[in-house]
Each structure stands twice: as C-alpha cells, then as structure tokens.
Protein backbone atom coordinates (compact mmCIF):
# COMPACT_ATOMS: atom_id res chain seq x y z
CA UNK A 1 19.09 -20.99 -18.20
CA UNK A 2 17.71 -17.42 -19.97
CA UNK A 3 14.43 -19.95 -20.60
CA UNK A 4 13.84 -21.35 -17.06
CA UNK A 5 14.19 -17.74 -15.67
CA UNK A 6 11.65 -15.99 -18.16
CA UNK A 7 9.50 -19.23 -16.75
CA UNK A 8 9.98 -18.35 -13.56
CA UNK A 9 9.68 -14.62 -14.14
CA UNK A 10 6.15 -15.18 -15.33
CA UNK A 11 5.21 -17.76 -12.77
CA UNK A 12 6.02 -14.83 -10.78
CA UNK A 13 3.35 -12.60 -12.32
CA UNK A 14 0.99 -15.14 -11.86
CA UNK A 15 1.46 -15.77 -8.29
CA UNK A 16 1.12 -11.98 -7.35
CA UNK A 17 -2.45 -11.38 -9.66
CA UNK A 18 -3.38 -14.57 -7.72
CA UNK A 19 -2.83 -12.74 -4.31
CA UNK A 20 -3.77 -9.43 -6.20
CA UNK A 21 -7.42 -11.59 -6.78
CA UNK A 22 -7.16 -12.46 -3.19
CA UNK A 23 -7.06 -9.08 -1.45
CA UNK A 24 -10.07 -8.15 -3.26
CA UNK A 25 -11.91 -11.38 -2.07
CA UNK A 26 -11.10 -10.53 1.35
CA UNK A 27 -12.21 -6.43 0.87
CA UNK A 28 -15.43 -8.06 -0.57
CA UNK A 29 -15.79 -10.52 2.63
CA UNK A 30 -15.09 -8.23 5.31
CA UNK A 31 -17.38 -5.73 4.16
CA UNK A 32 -20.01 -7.69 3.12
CA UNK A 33 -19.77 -9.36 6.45
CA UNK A 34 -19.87 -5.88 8.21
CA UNK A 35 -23.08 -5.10 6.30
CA UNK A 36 -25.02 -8.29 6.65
CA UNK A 37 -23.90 -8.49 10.54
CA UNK A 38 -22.55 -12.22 9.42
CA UNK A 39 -20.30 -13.33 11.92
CA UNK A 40 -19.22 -16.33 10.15
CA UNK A 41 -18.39 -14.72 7.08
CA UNK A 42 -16.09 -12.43 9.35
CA UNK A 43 -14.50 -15.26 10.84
CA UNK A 44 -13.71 -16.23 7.46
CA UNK A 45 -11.96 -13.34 6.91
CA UNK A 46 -9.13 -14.64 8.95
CA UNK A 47 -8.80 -17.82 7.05
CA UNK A 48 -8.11 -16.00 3.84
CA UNK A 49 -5.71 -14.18 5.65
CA UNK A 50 -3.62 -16.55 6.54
CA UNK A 51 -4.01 -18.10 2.73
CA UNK A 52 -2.45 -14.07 2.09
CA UNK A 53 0.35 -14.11 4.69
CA UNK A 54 1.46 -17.97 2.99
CA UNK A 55 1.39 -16.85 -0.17
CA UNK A 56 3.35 -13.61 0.43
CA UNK A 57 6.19 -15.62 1.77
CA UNK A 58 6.05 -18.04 -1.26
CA UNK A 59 6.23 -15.00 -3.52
CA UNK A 60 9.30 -13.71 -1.74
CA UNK A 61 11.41 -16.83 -0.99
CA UNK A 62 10.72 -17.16 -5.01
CA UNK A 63 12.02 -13.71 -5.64
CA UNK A 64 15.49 -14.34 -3.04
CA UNK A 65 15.69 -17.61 -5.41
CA UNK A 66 16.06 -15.64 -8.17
CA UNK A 67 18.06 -12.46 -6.55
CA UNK A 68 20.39 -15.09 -5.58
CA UNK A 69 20.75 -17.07 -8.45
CA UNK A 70 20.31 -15.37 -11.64
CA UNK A 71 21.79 -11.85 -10.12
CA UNK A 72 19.12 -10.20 -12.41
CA UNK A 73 20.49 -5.97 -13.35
CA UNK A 74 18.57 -3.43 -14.64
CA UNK A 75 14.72 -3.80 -15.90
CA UNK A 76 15.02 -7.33 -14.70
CA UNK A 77 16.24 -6.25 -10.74
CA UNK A 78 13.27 -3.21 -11.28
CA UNK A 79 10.48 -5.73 -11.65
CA UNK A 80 11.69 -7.94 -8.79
CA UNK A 81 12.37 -5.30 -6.74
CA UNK A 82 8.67 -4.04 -7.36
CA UNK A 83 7.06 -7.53 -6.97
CA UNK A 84 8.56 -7.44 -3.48
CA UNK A 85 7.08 -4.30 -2.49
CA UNK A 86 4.06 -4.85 -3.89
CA UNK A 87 3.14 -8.09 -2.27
CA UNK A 88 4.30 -6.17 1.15
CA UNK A 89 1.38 -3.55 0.36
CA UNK A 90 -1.29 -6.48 -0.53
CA UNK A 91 -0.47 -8.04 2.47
CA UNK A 92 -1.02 -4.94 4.12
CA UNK A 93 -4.53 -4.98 2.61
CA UNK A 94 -5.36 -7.78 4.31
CA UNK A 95 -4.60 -6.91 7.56
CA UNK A 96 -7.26 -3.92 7.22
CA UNK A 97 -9.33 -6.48 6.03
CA UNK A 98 -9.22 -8.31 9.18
CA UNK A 99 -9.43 -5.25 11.18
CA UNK A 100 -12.58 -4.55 9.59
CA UNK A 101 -13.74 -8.27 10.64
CA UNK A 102 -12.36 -7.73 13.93
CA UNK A 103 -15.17 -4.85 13.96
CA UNK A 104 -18.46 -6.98 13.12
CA UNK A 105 -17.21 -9.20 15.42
CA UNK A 106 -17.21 -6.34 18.30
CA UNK A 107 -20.62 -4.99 16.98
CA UNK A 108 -22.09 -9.05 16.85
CA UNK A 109 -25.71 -8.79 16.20
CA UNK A 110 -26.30 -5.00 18.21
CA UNK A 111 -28.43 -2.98 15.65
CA UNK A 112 -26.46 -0.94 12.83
CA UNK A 113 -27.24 2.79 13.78
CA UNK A 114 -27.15 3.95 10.27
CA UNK A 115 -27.62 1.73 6.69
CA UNK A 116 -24.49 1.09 5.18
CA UNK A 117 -24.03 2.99 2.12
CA UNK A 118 -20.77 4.89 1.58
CA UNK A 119 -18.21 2.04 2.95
CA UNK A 120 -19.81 -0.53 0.77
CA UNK A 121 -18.98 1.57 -2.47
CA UNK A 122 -15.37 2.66 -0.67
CA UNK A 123 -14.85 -1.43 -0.76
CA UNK A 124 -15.79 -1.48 -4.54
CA UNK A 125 -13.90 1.61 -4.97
CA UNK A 126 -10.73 -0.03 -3.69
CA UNK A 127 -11.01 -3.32 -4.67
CA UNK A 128 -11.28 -1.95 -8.41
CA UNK A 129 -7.87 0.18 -7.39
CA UNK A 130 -6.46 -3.16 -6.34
CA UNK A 131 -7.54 -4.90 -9.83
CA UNK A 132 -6.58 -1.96 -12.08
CA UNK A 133 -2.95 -1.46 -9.98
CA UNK A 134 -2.24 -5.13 -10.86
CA UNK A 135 -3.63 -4.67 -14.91
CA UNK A 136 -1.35 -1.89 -15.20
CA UNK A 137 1.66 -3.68 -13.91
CA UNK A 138 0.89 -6.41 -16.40
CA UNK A 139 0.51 -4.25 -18.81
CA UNK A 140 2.94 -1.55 -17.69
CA UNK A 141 0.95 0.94 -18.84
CA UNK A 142 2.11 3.86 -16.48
CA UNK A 143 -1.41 5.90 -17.77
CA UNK A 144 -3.13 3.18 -15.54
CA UNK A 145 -1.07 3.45 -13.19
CA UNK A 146 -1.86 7.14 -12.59
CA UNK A 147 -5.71 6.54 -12.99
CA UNK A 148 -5.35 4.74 -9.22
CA UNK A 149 -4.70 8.26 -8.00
CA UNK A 150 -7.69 9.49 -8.91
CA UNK A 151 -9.86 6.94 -7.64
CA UNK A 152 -7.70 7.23 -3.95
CA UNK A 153 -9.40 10.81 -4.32
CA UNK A 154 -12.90 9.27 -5.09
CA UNK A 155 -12.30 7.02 -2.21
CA UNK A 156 -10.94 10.22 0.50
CA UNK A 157 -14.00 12.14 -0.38
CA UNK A 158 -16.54 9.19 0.60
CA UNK A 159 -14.40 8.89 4.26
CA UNK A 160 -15.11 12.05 4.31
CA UNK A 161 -18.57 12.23 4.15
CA UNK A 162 -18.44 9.08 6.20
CA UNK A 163 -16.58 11.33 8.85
CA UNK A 164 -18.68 14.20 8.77
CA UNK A 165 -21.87 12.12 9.17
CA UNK A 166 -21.08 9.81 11.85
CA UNK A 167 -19.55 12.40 14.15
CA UNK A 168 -22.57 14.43 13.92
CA UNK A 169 -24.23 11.44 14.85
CA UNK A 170 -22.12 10.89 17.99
CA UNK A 171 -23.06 14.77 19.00
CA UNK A 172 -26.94 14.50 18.44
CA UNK A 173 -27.02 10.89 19.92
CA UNK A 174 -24.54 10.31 22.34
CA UNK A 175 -25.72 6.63 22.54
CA UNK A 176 -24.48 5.84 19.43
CA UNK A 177 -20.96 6.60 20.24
CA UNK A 178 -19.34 3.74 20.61
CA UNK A 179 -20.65 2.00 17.03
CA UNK A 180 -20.29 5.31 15.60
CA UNK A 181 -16.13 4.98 16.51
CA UNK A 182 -15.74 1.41 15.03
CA UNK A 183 -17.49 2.43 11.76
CA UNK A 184 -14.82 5.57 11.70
CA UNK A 185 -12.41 2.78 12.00
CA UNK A 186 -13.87 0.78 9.37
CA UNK A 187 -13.73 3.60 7.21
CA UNK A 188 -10.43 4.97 7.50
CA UNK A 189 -8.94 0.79 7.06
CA UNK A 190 -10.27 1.28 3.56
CA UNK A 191 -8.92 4.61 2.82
CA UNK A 192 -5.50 2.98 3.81
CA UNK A 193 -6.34 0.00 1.38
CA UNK A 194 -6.88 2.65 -1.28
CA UNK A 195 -3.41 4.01 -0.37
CA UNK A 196 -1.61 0.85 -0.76
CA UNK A 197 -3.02 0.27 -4.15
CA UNK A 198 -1.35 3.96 -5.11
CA UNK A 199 1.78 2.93 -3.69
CA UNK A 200 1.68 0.15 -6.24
CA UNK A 201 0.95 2.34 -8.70
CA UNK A 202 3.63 4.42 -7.76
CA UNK A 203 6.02 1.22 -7.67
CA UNK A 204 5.01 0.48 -11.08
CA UNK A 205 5.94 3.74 -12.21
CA UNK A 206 9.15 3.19 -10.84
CA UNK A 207 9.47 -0.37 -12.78
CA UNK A 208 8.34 0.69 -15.88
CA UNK A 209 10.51 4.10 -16.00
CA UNK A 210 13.45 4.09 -13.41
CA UNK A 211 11.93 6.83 -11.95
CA UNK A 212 10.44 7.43 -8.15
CA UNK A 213 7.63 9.78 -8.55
CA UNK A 214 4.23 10.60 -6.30
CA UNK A 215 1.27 9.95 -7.84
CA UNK A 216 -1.43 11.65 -4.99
C-alpha cells in the first residue's frame, strides 16, 4: 500500500509540471498571437485551455482519491494540500491567457499603434516564473522559491512602463484610445500571471516548512 501511494504521489508531480509546461505554452501562444496579429493562433489559445481546465480536474479528483483513501498527515497532507492550490493558480494562468486572446481577437487585423516590446519580455518574464515556481517545488528548494519574488518585481516595473507609455499615448492621440485600453489590459493579465506564480512560491514555502509567509 506505502508503494502504490509513493507511485501515485509522484504520478502526481508529473501531472502538475505537465500542466506547469502547459501554462507556459499558452503565455507563449497568446502573446505571440497578440504580436503577430494571428487570429488563428489566438483561437488556439482556447483549445489549450480547455486541455488546462481537464487536466486540473484530473489532478484534483486524483488528490480527493488520495485524501480519501490513504488519509495522508503531516508533510504528506502539506504537499497535497499545495498541489491543490497550485493547480487552482495555473489554471488561473490560463484564463489570462485567454483574455489576452480574447484581445487580438477584438483588435483583428486594425494596425498595432505601437511595436510590441515590453509585454513580449513580461510573457518570457512570467513564463520563466511559472518554470522556476514548479523546479523549486520539485526540488523544494525554498531559495527558489523566493527568487520568483524578485522577478514579480522585474515583471511590475515593465507594466509600469507599459502604463506610463500608453496613457501618454491616449492623451497626445486620442485616436488611439481604444487599442491603447486593451493593451493596458493585456498588460496587467500578465502581471496577474506573475502573481500567481508567487503565490506558488509562497505555497511551496508553506510545503516545504509548515510555515505561511509573504514572499512580495
């Protein structure tokens, strides 16, 4: 019995770097989409979406499976308890993901009033945040855990200047208004990504130590 639930412990582990690996596909996808003005790559978006949401409800049913049959306590109940919330947060990612599709979409082929430079390296920012969140709760190496704070500051201070130029923008060219708001949008969905990855790091904390503590 201890065998078959270390076995499914790890399948466990495997299943959630598989969705971690997901969210960052779909980061990747929207935002490429977004830049490129490729409406079919947006409406792909959704797809993987879905693939998200199923998985996420695989990963849970498995983790009620075990809460109900092997009544796991301490450590054991921790790292459950943290898979859970994690794959809550990833799925979140992907909903900003879609939003961000959602906002090609509404822009179709209209000219881009700026180039994109500062949200494509937000999406690299965070999709690293979502890769090295999920390392360090392999690893449980709480030091890596932290390190996701850090870049969530690297990623607030590009939305920032993101911010700062596109509203002076919408002041000296009212006409680009209305663009200007959904590439706010698109801006702010991934400096919420880059807060759910420091939740997990903050969750992993939690696993690896027994103790809540805020990381940003």
């Amino acid at each position: 019995m201890r065998n078959r639930y270390v076995n499914q412990l790890k399948d466990l582990n495997v299943q959630l770097l598989k969705m971690g690996a997901m969210v960052q596909n779909i980061i990747e996808t929207a935002v490429q989409g977004l830049a490129k003005q490729d409406l079919e790559m947006a409406r792909k978006v959704y797809e993987l979406d879905d693939a998200i949401d199923e998985l996420e409800l695989e990963i849970e049913q498995e983790c009620m499976c075990l809460f109900a049959l092997q009544q796991p306590i301490a450590r054991d109940l921790r790292v459950i308890g943290t898979i859970l919330k994690i794959i809550t947060d990833l799925e979140r990612m992907g909903d900003y993901a879609v939003n961000i599709a959602k906002v090609t979409l509404d822009i179709g082929d209209e000219r881009l009033i700026k180039p994109l430079i500062d949200i494509p390296k937000m999406a690299m920012l965070t999709e690293d945040m979502v890769k090295k969140s999920l390392d360090a709760f392999m690893k449980e190496d709480i030091e890596l855990a932290e390190e996701v704070a850090y870049d969530d500051e690297a990623v607030d201070q590009l939305y920032e200047n993101i911010y700062m130029e596109l509203i002076n923008m919408m002041i000296e060219k009212p006409e680009t208004i209305q663009q200007a708001t959904h590439l706010l949008f698109v801006g702010r969905y991934l400096e919420r990504i880059a807060d759910h990855a420091t939740n997990i790091g903050e969750r992993i904390i939690y696993m690896a130590t027994g103790k809540r503590v805020k990381i940003n």
